[in-house]
C-alpha atoms as a PDB file:
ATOM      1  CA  UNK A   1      11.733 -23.711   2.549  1.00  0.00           C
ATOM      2  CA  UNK A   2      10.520 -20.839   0.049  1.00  0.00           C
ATOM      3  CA  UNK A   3       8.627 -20.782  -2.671  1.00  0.00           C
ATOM      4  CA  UNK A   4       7.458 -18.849  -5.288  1.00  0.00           C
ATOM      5  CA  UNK A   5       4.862 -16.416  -4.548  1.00  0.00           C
ATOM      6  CA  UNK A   6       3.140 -14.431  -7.366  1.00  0.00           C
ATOM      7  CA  UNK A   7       0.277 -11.593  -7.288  1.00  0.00           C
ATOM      8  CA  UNK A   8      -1.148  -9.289  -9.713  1.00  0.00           C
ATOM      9  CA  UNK A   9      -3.795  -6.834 -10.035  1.00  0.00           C
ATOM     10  CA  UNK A  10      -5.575  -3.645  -9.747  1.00  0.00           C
ATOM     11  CA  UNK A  11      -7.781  -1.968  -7.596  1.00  0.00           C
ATOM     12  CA  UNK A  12     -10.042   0.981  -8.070  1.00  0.00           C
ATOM     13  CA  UNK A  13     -11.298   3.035  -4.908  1.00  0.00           C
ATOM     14  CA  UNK A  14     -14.246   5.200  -4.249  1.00  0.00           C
ATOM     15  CA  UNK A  15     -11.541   7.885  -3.052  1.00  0.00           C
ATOM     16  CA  UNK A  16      -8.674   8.705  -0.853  1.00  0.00           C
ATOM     17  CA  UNK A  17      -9.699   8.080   2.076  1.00  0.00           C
ATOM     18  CA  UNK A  18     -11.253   4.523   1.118  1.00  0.00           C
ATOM     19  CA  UNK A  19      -7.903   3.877  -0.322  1.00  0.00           C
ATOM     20  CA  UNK A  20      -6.406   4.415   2.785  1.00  0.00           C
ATOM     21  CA  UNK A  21      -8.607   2.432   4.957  1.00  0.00           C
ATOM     22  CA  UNK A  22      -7.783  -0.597   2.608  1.00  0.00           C
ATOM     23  CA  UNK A  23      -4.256  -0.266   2.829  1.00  0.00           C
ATOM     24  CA  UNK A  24      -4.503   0.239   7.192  1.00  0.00           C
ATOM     25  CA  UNK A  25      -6.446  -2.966   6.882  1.00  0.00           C
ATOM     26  CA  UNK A  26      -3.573  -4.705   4.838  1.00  0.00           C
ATOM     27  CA  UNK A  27      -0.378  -3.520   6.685  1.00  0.00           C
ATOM     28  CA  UNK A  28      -2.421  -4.785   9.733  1.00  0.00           C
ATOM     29  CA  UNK A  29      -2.792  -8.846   8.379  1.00  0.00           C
ATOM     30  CA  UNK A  30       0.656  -8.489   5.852  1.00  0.00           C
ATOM     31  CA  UNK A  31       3.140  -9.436   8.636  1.00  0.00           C
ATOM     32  CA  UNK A  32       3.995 -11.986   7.240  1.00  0.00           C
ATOM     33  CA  UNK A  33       3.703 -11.675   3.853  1.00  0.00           C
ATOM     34  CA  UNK A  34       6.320 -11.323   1.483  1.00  0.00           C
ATOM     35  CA  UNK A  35       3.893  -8.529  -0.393  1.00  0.00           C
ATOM     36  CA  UNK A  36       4.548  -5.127   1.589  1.00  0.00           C
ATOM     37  CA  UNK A  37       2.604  -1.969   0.561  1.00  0.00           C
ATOM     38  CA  UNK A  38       6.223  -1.111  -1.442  1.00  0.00           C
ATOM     39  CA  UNK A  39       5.142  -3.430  -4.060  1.00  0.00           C
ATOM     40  CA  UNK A  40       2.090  -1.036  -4.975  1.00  0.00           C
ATOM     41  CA  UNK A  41       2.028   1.014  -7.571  1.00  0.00           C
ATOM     42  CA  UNK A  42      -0.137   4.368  -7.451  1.00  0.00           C
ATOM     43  CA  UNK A  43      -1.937   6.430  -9.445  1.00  0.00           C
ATOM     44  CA  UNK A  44      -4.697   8.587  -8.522  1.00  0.00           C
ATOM     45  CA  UNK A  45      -7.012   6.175  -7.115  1.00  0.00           C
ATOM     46  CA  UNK A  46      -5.639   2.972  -8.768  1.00  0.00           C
ATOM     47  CA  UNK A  47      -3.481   0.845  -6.913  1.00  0.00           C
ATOM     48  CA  UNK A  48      -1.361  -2.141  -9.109  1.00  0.00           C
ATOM     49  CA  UNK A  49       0.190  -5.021  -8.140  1.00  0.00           C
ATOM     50  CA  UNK A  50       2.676  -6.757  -9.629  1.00  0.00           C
ATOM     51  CA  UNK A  51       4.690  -8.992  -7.194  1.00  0.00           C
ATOM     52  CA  UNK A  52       6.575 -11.763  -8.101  1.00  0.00           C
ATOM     53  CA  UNK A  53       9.271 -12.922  -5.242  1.00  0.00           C
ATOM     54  CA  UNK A  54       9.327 -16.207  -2.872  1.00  0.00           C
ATOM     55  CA  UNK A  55       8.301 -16.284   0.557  1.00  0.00           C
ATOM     56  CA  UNK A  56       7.212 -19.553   2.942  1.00  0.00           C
ATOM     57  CA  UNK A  57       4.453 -21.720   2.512  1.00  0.00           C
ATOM     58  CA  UNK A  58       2.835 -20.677   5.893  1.00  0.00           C
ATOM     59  CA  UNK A  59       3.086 -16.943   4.194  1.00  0.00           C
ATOM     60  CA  UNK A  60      -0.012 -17.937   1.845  1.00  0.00           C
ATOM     61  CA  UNK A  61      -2.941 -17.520   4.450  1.00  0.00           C
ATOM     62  CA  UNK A  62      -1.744 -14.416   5.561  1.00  0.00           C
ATOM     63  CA  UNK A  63      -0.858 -12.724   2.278  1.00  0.00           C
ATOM     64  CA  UNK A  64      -4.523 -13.896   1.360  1.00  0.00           C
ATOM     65  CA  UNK A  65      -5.926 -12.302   4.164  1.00  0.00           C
ATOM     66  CA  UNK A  66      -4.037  -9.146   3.708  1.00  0.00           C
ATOM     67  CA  UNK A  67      -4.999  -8.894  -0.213  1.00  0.00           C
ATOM     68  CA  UNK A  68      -8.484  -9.715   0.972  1.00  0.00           C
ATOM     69  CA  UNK A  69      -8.517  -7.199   3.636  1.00  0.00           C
ATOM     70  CA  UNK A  70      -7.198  -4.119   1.005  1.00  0.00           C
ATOM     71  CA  UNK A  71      -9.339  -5.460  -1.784  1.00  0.00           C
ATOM     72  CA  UNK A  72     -12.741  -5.314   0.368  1.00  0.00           C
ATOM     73  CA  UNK A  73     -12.092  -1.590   0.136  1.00  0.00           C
ATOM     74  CA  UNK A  74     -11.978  -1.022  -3.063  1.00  0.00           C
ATOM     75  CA  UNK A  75     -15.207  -0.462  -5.993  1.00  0.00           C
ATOM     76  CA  UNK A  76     -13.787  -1.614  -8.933  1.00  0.00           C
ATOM     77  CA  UNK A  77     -11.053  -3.440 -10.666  1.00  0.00           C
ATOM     78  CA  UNK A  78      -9.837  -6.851 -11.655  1.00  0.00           C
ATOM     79  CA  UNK A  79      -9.015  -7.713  -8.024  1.00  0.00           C
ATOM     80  CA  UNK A  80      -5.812  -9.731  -7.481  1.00  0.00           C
ATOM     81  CA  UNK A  81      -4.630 -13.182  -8.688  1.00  0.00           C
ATOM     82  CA  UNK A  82      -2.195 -14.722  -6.379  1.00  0.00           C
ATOM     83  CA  UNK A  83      -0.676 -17.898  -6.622  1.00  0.00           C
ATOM     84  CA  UNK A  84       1.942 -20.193  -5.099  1.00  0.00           C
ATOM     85  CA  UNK A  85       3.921 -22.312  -6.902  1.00  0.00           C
ATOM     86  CA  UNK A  86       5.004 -25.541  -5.944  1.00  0.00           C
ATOM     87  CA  UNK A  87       4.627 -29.230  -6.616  1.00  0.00           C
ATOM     88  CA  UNK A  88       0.371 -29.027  -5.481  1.00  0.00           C
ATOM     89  CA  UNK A  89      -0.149 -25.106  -6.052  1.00  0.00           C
ATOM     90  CA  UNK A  90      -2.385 -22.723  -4.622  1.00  0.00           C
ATOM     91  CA  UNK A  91      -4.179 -20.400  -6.338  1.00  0.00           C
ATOM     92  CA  UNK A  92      -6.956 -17.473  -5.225  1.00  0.00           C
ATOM     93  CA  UNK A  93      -8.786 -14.710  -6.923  1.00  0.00           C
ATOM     94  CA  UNK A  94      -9.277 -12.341  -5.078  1.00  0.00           C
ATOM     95  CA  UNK A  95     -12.500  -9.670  -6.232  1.00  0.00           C
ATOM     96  CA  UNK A  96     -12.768  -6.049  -5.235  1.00  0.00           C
ATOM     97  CA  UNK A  97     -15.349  -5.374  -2.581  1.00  0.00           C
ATOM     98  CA  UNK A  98     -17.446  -2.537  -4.178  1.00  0.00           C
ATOM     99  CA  UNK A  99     -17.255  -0.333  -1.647  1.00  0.00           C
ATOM    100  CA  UNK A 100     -19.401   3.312  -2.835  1.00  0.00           C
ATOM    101  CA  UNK A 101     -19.312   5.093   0.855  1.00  0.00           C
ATOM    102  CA  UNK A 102     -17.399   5.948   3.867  1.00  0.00           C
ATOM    103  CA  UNK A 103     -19.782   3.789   5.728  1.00  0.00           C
ATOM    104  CA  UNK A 104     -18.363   2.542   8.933  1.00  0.00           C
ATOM    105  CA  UNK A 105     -14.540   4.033   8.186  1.00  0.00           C
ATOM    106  CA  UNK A 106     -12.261   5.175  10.426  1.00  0.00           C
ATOM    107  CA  UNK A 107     -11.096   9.152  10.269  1.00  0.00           C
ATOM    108  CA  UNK A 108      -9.580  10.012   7.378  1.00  0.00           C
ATOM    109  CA  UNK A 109      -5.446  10.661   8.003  1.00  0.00           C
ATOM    110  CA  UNK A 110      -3.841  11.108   4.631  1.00  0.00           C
ATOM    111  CA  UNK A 111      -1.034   9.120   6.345  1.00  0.00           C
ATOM    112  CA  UNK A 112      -0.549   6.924   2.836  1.00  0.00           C
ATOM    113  CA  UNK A 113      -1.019   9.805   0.769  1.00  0.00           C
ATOM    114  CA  UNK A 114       2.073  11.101   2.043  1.00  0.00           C
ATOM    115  CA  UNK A 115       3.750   7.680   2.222  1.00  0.00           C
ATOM    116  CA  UNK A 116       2.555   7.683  -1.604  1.00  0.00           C
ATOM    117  CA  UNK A 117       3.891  11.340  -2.418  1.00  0.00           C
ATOM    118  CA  UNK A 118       7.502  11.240  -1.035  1.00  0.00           C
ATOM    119  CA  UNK A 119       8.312   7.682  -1.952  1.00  0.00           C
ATOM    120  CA  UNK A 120       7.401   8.278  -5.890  1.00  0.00           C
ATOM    121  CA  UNK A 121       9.236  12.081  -5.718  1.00  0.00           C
ATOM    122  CA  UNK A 122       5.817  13.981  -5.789  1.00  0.00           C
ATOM    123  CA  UNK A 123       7.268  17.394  -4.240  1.00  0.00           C
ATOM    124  CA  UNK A 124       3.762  19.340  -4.927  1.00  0.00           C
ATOM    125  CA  UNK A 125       1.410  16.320  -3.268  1.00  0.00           C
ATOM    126  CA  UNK A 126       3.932  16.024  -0.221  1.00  0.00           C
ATOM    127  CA  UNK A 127       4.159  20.184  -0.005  1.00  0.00           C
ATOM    128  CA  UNK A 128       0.220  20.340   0.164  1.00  0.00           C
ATOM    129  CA  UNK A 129       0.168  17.265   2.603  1.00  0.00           C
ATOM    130  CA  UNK A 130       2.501  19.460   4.981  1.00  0.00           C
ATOM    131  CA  UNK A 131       0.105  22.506   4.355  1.00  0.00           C
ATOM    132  CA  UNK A 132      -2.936  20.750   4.944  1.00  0.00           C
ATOM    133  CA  UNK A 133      -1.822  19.541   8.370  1.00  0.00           C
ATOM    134  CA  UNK A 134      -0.101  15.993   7.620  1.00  0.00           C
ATOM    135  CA  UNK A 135       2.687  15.506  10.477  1.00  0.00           C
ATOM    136  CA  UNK A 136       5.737  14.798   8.481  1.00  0.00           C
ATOM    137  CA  UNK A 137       7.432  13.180  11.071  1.00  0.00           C
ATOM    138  CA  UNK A 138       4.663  10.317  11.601  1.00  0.00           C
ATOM    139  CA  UNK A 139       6.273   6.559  10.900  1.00  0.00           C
ATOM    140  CA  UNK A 140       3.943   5.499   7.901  1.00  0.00           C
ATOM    141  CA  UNK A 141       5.282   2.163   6.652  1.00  0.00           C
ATOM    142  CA  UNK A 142       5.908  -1.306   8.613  1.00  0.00           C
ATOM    143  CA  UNK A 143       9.581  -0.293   9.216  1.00  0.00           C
ATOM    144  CA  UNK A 144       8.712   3.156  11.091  1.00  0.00           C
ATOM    145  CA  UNK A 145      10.293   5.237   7.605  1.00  0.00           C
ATOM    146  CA  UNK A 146       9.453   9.129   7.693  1.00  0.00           C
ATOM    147  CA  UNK A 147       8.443  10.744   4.737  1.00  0.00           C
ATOM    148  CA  UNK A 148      11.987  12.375   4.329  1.00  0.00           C
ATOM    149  CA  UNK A 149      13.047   9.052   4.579  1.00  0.00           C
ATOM    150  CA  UNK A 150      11.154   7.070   2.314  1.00  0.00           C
ATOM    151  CA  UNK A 151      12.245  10.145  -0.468  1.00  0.00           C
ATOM    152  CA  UNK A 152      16.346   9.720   0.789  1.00  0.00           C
ATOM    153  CA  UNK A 153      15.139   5.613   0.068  1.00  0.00           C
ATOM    154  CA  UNK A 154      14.044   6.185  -3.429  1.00  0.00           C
ATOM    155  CA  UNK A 155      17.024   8.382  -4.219  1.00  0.00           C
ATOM    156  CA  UNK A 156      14.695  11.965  -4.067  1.00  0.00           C
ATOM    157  CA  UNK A 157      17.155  13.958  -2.447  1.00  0.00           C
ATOM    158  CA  UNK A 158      15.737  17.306  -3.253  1.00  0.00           C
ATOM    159  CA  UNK A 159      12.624  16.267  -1.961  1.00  0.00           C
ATOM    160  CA  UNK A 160      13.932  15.070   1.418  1.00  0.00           C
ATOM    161  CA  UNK A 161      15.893  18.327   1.926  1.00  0.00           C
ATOM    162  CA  UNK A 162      12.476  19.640   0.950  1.00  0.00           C
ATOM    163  CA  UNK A 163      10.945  18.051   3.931  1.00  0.00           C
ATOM    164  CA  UNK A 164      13.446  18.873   6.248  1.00  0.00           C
ATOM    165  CA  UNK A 165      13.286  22.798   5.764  1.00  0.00           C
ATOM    166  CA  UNK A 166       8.905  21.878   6.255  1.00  0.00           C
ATOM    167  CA  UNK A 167       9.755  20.255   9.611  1.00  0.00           C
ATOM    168  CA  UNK A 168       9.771  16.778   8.818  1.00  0.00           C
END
């Protein structure tokens, strides 16, 4: 049976690359999770969430964990509020971890900074991923999606054609 699953928030992160170890550490626990890293909104280093959709019961520790996992990343921000509604409710607030370093983080990759780029139509951020050394043929979301595919996705044609003459 599903059941209403709601989460909202915002996270602030110390950079980039602190950014993206949050979000490696939430597509690692979101499997099964009705929240997927689509659902996140970017700017800069903000990420919003504002999901409201249904998903099981059993879903709830492990979209918990995953909002935990992405949110111990971050330095600032109102953290999430997730909730599942049925007759005896859950609820969790989840804070942001405060993280101020790159203390104990893997390399960076830049991986969701092109995920980021060609799913929201950024042509520049995407064309100085591909000159900085970002492999535009790497899978970067749960699916296995290619940056030219996440743009053909979100209807950025030009951008995937765009891609394609870059190698991707």
């Amino acid at each position: 049976m599903s059941f209403p699953i709601v989460a909202k928030g915002e996270l602030r992160f110390f950079d980039g690359w602190a950014m993206e170890a949050g979000l490696d550490a939430f597509l690692v626990r979101s499997v099964e999770s009705p929240v997927n890293v689509e659902h996140f909104r970017r700017v800069e280093h903000w990420l919003y969430l504002d999901f409201e959709g249904a998903g099981l019961a059993a879903a709830w520790d492990g979209t918990v964990d995953a909002l935990t996992a992405l949110a111990a990343h971050a330095m600032a921000g109102n953290g999430f509020e997730v909730a599942l509604k049925q007759a005896h409710g859950r609820h969790v607030q989840i804070p942001p971890g405060y993280r101020m370093d790159h203390d104990g983080l893997p390399a960076h990759h830049y991986r969701w900074e092109l995920y980021f780029a060609a799913r929201d139509g950024q042509d520049e951020r995407v064309e100085a991923c591909a000159r900085g050394g970002v492999d535009l043929r790497a899978k970067l979301d749960e699916p296995g999606r290619t940056a030219r595919q996440l743009a053909e996705a979100h209807g950025h044609t030009a951008l995937a054609a765009t891609i394609a003459r870059l190698g991707g």
